[in-house]
N, C-alpha and C. Protein backbone atom coordinates (compact mmCIF):
# COMPACT_ATOMS: atom_id res chain seq x y z
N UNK A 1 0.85 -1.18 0.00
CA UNK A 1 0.00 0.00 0.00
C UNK A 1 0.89 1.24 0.00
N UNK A 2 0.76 2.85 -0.41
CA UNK A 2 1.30 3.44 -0.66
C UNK A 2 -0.04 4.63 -0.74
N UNK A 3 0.66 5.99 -0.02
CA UNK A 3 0.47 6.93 -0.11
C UNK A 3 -0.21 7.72 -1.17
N UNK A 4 -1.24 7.88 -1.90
CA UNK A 4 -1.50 8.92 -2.99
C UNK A 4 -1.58 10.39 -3.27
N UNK A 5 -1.26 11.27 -3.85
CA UNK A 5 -1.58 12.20 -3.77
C UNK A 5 -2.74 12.66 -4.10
N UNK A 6 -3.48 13.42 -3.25
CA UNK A 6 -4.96 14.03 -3.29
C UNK A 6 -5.24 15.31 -4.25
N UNK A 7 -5.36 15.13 -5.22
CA UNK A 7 -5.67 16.33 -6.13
C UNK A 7 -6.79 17.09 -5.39
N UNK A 8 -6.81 18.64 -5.60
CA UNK A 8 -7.10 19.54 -4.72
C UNK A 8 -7.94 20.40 -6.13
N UNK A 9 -9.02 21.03 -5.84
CA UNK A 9 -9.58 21.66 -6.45
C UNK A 9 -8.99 22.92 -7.44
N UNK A 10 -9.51 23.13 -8.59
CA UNK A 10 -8.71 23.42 -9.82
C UNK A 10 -7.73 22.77 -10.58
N UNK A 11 -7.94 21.32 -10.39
CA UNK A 11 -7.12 20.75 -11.13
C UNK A 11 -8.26 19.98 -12.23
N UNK A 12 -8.26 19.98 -13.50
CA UNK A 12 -9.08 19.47 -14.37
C UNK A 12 -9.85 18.31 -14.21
N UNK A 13 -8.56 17.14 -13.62
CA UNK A 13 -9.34 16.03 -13.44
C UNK A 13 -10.75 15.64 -12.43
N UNK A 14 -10.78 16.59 -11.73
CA UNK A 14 -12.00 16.20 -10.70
C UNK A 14 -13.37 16.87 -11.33
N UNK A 15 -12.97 17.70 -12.54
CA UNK A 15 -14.53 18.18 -13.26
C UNK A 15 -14.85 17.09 -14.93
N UNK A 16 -13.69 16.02 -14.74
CA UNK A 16 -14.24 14.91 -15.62
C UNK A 16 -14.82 13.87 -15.23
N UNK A 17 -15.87 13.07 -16.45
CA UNK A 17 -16.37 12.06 -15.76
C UNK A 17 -15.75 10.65 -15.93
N UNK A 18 -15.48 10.21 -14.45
CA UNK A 18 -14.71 8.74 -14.96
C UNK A 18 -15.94 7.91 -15.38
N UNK A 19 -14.65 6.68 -15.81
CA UNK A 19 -14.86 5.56 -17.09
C UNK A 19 -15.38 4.38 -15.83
N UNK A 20 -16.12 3.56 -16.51
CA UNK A 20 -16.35 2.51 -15.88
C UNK A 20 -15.05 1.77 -15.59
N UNK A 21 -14.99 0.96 -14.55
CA UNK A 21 -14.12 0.07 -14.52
C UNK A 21 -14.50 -1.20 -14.74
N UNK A 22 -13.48 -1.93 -16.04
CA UNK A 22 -13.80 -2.83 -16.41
C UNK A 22 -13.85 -4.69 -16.42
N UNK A 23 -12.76 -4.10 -15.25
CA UNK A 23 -12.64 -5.66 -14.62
C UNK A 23 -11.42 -5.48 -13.40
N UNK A 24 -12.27 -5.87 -12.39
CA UNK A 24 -11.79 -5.95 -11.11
C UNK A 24 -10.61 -6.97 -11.25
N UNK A 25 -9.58 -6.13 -11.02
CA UNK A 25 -8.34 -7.45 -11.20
C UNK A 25 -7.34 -6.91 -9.78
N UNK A 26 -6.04 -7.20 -9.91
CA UNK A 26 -5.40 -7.11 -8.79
C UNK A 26 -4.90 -5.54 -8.91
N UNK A 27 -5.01 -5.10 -10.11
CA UNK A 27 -4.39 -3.46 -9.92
C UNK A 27 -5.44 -2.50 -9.45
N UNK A 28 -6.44 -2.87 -9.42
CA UNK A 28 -7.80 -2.01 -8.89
C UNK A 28 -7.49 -2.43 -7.79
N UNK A 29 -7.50 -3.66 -7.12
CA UNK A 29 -7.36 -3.71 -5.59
C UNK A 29 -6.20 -3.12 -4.97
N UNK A 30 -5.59 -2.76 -5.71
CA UNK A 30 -3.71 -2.68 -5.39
C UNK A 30 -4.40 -0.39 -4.84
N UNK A 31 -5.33 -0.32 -6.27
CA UNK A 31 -5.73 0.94 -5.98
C UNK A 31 -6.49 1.19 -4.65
N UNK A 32 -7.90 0.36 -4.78
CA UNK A 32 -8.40 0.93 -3.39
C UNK A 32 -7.87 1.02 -2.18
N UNK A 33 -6.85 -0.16 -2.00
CA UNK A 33 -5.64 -0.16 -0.84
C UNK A 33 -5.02 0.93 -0.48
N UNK A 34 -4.22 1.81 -1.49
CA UNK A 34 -3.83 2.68 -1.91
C UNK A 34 -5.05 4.17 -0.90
N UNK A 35 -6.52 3.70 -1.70
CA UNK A 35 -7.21 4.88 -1.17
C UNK A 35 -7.65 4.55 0.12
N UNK A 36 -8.15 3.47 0.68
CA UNK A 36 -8.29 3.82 1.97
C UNK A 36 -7.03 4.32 2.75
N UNK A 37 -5.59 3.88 2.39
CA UNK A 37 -4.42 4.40 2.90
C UNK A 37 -4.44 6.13 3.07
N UNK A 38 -4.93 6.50 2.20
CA UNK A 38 -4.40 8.00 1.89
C UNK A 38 -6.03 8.19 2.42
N UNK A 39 -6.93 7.86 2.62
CA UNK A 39 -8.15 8.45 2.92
C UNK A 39 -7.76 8.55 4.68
N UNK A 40 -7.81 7.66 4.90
CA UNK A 40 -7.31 7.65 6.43
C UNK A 40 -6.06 8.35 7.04
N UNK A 41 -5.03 8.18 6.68
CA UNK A 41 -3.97 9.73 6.72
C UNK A 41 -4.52 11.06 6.71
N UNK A 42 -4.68 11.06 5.63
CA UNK A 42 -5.93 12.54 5.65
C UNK A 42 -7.10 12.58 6.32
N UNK A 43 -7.58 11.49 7.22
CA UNK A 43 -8.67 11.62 8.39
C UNK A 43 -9.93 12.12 7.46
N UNK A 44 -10.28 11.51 6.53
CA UNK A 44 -11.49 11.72 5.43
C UNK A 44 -12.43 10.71 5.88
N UNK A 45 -13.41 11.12 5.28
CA UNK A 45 -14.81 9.50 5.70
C UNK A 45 -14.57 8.73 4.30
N UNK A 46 -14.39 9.67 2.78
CA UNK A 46 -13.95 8.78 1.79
C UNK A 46 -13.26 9.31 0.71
N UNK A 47 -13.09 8.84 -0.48
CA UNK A 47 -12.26 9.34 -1.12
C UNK A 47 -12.13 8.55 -2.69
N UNK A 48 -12.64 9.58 -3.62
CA UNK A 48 -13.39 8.97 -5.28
C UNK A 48 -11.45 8.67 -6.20
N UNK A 49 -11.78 8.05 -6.86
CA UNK A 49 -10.83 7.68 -7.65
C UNK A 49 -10.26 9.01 -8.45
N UNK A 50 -11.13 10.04 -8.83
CA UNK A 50 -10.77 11.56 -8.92
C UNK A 50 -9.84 11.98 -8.56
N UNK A 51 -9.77 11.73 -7.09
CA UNK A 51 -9.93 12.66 -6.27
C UNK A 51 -8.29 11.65 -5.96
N UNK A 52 -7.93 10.94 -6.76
CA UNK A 52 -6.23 10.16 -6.47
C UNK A 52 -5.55 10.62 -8.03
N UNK A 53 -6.03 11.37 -8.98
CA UNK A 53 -6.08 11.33 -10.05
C UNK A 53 -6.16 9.89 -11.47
N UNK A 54 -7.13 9.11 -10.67
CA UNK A 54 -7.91 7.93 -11.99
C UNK A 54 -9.33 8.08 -11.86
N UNK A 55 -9.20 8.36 -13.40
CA UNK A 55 -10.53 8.61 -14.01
C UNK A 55 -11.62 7.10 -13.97
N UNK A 56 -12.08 6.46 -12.90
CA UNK A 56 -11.96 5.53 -13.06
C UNK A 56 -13.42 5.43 -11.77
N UNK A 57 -14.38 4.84 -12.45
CA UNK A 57 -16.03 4.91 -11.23
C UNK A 57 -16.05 3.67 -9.79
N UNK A 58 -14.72 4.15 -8.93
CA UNK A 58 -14.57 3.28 -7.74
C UNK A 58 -14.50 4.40 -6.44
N UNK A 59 -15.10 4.41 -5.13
CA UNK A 59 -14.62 5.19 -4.37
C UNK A 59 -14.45 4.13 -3.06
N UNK A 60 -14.23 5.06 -1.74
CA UNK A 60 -14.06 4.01 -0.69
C UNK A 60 -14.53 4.92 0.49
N UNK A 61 -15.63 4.60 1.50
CA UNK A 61 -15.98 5.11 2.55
C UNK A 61 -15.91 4.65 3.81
N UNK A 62 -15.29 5.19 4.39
CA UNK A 62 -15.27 4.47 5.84
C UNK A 62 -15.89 5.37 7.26
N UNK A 63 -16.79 4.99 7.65
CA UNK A 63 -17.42 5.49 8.23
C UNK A 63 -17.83 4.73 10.05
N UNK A 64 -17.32 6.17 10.47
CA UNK A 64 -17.22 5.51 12.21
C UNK A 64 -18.18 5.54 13.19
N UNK A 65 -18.37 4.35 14.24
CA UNK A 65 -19.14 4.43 15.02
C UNK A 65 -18.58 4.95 16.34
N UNK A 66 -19.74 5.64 16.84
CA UNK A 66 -19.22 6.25 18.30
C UNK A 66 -19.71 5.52 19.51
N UNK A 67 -19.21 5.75 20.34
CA UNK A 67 -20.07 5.10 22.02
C UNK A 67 -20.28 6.35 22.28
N UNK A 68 -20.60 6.05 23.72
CA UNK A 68 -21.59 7.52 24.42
C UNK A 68 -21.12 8.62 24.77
N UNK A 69 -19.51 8.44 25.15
CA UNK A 69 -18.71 9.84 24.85
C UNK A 69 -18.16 10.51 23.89
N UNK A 70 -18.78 9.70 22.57
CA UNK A 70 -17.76 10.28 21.22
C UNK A 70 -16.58 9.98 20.68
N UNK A 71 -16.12 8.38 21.73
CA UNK A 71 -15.30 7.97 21.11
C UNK A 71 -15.43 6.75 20.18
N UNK A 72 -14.73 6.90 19.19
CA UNK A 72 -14.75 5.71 17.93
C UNK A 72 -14.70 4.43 18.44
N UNK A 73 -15.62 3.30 18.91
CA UNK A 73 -15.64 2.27 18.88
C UNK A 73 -15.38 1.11 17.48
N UNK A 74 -15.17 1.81 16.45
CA UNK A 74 -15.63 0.96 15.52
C UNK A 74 -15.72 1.51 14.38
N UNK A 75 -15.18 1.36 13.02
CA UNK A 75 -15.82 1.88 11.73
C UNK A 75 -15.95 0.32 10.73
N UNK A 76 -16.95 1.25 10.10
CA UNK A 76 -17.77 0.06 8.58
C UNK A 76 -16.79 0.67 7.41
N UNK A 77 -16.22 -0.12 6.58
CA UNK A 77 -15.67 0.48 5.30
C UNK A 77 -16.31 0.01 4.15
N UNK A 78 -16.61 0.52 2.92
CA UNK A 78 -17.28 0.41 2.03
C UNK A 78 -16.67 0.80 0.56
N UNK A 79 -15.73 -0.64 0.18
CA UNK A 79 -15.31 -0.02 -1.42
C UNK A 79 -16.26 -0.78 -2.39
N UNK A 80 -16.62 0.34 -3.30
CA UNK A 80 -17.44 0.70 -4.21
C UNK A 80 -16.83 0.46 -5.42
N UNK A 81 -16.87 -0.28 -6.78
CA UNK A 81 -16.74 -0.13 -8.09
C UNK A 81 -17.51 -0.32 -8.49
N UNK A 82 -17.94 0.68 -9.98
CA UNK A 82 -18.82 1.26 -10.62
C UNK A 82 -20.31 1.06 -9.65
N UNK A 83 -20.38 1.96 -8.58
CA UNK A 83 -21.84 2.61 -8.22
C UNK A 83 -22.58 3.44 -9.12
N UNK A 84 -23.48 2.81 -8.11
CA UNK A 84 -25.43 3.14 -9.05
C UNK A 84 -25.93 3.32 -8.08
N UNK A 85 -26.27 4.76 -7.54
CA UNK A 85 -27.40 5.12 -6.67
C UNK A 85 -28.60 4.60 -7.45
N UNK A 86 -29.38 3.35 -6.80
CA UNK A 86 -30.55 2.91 -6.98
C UNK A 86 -32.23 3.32 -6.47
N UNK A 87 -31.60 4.07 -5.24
CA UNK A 87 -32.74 4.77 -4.44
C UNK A 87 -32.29 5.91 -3.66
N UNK A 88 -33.31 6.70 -3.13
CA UNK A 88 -32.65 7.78 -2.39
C UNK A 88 -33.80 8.66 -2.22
N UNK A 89 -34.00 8.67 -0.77
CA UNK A 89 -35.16 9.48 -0.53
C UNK A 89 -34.75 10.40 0.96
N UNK A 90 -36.06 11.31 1.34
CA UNK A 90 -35.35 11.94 2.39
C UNK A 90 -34.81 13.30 2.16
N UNK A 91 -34.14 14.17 3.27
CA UNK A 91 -33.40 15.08 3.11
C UNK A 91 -32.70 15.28 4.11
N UNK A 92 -31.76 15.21 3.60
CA UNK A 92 -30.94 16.45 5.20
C UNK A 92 -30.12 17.17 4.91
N UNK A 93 -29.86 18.26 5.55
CA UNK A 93 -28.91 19.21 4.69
C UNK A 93 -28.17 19.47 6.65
N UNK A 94 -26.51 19.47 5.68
CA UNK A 94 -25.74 19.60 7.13
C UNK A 94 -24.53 19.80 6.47
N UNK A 95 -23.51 20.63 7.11
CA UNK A 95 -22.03 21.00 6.76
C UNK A 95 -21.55 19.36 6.53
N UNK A 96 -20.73 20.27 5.06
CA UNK A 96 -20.02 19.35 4.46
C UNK A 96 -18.61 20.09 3.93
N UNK A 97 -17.70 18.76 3.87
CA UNK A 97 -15.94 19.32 3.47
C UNK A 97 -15.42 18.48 2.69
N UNK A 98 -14.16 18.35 2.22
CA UNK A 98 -14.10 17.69 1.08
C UNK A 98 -12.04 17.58 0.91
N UNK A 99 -11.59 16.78 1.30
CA UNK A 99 -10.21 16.35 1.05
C UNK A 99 -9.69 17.26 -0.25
N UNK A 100 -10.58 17.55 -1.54
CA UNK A 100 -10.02 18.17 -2.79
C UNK A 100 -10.20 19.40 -2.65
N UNK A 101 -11.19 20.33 -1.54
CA UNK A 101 -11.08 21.61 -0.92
C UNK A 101 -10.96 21.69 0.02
N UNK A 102 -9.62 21.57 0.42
CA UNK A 102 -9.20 21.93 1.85
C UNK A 102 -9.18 23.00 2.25
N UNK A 103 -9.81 23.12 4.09
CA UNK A 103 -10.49 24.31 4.56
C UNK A 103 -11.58 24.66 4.20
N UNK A 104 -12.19 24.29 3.54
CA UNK A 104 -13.36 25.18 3.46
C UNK A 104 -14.32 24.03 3.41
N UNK A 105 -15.57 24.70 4.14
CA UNK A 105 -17.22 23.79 4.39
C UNK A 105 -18.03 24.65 4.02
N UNK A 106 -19.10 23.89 3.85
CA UNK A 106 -20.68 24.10 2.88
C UNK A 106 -21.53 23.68 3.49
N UNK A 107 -22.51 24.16 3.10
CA UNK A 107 -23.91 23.48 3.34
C UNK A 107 -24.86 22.90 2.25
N UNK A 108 -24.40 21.45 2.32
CA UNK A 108 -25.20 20.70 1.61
C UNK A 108 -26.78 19.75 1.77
N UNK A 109 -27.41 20.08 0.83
CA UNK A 109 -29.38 19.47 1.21
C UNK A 109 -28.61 17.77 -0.27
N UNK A 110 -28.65 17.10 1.03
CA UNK A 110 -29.05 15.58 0.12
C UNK A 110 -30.01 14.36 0.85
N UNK A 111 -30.31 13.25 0.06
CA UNK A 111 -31.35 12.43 0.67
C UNK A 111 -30.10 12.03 1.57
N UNK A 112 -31.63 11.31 2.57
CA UNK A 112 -30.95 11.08 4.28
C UNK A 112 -31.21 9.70 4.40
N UNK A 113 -30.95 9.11 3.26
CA UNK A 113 -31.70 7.84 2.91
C UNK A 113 -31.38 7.21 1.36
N UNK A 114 -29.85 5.90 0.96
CA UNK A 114 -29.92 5.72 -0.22
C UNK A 114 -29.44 4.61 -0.19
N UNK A 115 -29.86 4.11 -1.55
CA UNK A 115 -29.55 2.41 -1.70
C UNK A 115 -28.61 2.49 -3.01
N UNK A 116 -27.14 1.98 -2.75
CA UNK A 116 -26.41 1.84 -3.88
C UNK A 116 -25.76 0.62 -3.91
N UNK A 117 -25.88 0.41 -5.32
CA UNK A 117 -25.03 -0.81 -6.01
C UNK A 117 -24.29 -0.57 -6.76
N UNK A 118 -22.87 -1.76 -6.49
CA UNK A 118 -21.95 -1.66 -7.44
C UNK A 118 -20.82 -2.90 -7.31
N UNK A 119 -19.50 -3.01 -7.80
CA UNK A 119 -19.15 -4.30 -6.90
C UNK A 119 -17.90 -4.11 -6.16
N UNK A 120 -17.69 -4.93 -5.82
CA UNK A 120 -16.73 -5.18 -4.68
C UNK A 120 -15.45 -5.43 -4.95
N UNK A 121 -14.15 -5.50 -3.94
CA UNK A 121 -13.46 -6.15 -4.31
C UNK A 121 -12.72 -6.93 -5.42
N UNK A 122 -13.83 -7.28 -5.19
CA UNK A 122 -13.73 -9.33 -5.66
C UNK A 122 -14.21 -9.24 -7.05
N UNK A 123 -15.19 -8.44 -7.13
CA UNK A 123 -16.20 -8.65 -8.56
C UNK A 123 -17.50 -8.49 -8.25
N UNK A 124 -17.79 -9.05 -7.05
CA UNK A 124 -19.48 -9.64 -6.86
C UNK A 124 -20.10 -8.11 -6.68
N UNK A 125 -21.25 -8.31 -6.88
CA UNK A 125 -22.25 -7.57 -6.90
C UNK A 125 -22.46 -7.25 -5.39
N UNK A 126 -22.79 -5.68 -4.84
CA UNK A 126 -23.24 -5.54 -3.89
C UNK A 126 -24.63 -4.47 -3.91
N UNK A 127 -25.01 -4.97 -2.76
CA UNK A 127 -25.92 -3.29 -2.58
C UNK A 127 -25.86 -2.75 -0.98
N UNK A 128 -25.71 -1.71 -0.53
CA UNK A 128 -25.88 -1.27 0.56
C UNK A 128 -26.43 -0.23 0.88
N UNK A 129 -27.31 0.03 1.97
CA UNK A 129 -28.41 1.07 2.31
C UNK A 129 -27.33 1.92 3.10
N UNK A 130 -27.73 3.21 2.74
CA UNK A 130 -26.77 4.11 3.63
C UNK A 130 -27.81 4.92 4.33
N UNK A 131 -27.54 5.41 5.64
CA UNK A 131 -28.71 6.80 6.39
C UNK A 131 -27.80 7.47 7.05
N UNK A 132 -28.11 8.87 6.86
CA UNK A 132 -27.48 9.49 7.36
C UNK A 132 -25.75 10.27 7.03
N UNK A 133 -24.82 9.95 7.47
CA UNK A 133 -23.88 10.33 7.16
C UNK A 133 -23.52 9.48 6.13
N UNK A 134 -23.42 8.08 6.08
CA UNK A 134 -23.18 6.87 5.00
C UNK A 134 -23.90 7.60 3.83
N UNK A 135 -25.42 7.92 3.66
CA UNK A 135 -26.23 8.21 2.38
C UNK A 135 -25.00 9.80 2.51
N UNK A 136 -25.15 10.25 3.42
CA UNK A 136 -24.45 12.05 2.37
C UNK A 136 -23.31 11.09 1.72
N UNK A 137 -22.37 10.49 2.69
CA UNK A 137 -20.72 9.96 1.87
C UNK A 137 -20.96 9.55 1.08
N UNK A 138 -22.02 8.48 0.36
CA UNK A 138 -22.53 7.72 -0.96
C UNK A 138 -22.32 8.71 -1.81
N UNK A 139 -23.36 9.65 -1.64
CA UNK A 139 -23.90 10.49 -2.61
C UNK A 139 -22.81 11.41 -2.67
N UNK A 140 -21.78 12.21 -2.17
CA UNK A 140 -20.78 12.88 -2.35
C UNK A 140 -19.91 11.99 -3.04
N UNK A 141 -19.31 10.96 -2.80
CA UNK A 141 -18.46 10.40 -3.31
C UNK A 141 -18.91 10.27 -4.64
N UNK A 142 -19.38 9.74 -5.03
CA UNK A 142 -20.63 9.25 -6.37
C UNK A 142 -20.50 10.80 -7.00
N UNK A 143 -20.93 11.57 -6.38
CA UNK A 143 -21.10 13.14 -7.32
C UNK A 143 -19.29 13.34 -7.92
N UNK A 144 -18.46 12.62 -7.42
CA UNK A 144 -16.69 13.33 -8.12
C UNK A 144 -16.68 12.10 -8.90
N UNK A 145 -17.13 10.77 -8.93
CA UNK A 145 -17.38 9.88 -10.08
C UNK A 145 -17.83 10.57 -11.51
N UNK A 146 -18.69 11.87 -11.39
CA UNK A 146 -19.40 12.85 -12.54
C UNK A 146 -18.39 14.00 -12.51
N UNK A 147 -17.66 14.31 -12.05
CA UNK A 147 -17.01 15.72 -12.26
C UNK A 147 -17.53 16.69 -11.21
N UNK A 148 -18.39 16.02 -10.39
CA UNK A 148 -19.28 17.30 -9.38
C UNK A 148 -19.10 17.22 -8.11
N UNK A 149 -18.26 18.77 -7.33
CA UNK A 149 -17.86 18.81 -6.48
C UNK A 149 -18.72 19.11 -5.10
N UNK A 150 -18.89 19.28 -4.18
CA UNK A 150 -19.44 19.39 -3.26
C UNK A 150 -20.06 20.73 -3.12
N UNK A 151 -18.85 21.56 -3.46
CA UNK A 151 -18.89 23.35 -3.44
C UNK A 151 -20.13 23.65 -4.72
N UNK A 152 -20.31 22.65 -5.61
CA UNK A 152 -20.97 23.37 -6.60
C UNK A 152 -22.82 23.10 -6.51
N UNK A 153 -23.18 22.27 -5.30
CA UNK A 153 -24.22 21.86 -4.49
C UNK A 153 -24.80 22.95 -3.52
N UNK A 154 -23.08 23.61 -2.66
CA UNK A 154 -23.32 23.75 -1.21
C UNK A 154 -23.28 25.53 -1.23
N UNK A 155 -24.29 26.18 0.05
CA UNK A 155 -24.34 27.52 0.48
C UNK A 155 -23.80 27.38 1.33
N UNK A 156 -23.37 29.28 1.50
CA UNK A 156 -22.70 29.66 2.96
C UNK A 156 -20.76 29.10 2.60
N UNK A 157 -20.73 28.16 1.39
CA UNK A 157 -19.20 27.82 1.70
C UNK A 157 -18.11 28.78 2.01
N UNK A 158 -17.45 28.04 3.20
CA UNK A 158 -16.31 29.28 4.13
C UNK A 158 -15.46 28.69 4.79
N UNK A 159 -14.27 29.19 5.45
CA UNK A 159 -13.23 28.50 5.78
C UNK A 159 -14.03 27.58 7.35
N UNK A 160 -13.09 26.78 6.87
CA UNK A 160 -13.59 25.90 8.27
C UNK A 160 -12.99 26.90 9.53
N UNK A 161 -14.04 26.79 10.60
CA UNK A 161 -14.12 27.70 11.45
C UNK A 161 -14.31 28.87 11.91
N UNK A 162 -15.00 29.35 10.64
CA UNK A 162 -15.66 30.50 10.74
C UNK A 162 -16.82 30.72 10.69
N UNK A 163 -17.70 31.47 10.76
CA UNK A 163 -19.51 31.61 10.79
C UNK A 163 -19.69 32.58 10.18
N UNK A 164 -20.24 31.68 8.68
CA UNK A 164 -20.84 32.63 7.91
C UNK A 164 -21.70 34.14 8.23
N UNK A 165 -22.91 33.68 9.09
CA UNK A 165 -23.49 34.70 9.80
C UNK A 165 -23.25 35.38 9.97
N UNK A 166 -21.76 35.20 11.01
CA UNK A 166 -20.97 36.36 11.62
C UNK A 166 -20.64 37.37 10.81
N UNK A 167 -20.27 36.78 9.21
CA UNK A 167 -19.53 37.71 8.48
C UNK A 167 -20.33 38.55 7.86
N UNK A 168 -21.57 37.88 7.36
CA UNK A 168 -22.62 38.59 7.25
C UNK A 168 -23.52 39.53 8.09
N UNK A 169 -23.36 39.95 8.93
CA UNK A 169 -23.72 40.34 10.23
C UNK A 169 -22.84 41.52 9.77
N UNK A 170 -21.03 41.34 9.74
CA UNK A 170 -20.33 42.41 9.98
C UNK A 170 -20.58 42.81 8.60
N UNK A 171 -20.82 42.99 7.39
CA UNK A 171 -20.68 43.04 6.39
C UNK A 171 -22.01 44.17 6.08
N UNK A 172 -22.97 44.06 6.88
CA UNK A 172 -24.46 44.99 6.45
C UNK A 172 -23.91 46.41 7.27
């Protein structure tokens, strides 16, 4: 496994749309290895094939469970080749950030509720229901599979740690 570099917004490749991938062999696995490596270094929930520079419809989400003080008991990981949001209902809209725009958060409205398929590993066919933070990571990840970034969804986007409001407030 090995380190990738995270292409960062304004670079061409993250406003193209990747290619299907056409057969799960050992260099795709050699890749997702690769991305959960560099997703997790960078402390991300996931991270699109874009977004390593391959044009290529695989991402990987890993997503953590908490106990009652907020500490991580546990995360689910979820690699994806060629996803198909199949369902998706719901809404929730809640700050969102993005490994390819660093520093800066948005406010994104997506379903709070989605069912995607695609395959695995291995080859085989999967499907998994996401709610909540899993359905936003689906559906974000899935949107840089198309060329579409988070920022081009989201209001209010501003450096992390600041309040929009505020600035707006000082600004009238």
């Amino acid at each position: 496994m090995a380190l990738r570099l995270i292409v960062k917004e304004g670079d061409p490749v993250l406003r193209k749309k990747s290619r299907p991938v056409k057969e799960v062999n050992d260099r795709i696995r050699m890749i997702l290895d690769d991305m959960v490596e560099t997703m997790r270094d960078a402390q991300g929930v996931g991270l699109a094939g874009p977004q390593v520079g391959i044009l290529r419809r695989l991402f990987v989400v890993e997503i953590p469970t908490f106990d009652e003080e907020g500490n991580i008991i546990d995360t689910t990981l979820y690699e994806l080749i060629n996803p198909e949001i199949i369902e998706a209902s719901g809404e929730q809209t809640e700050e969102e950030g993005c490994l390819s725009c660093p520093g800066l958060t948005g406010t994104v409205t997506r379903p709070s509720h989605v069912k995607i398929k695609g395959l695995d590993r291995n080859g085989n066919e999967v499907v998994y229901e996401g709610v909540g933070l899993t359905a936003k990571a689906f559906c974000h990840e899935n949107d840089h599979l198309d060329g579409i970034l988070y920022i081009d969804k989201a209001t209010n986007v501003h450096p992390v740690g600041e309040d929009p409001e505020e600035e707006e407030e000082d600004g009238e």
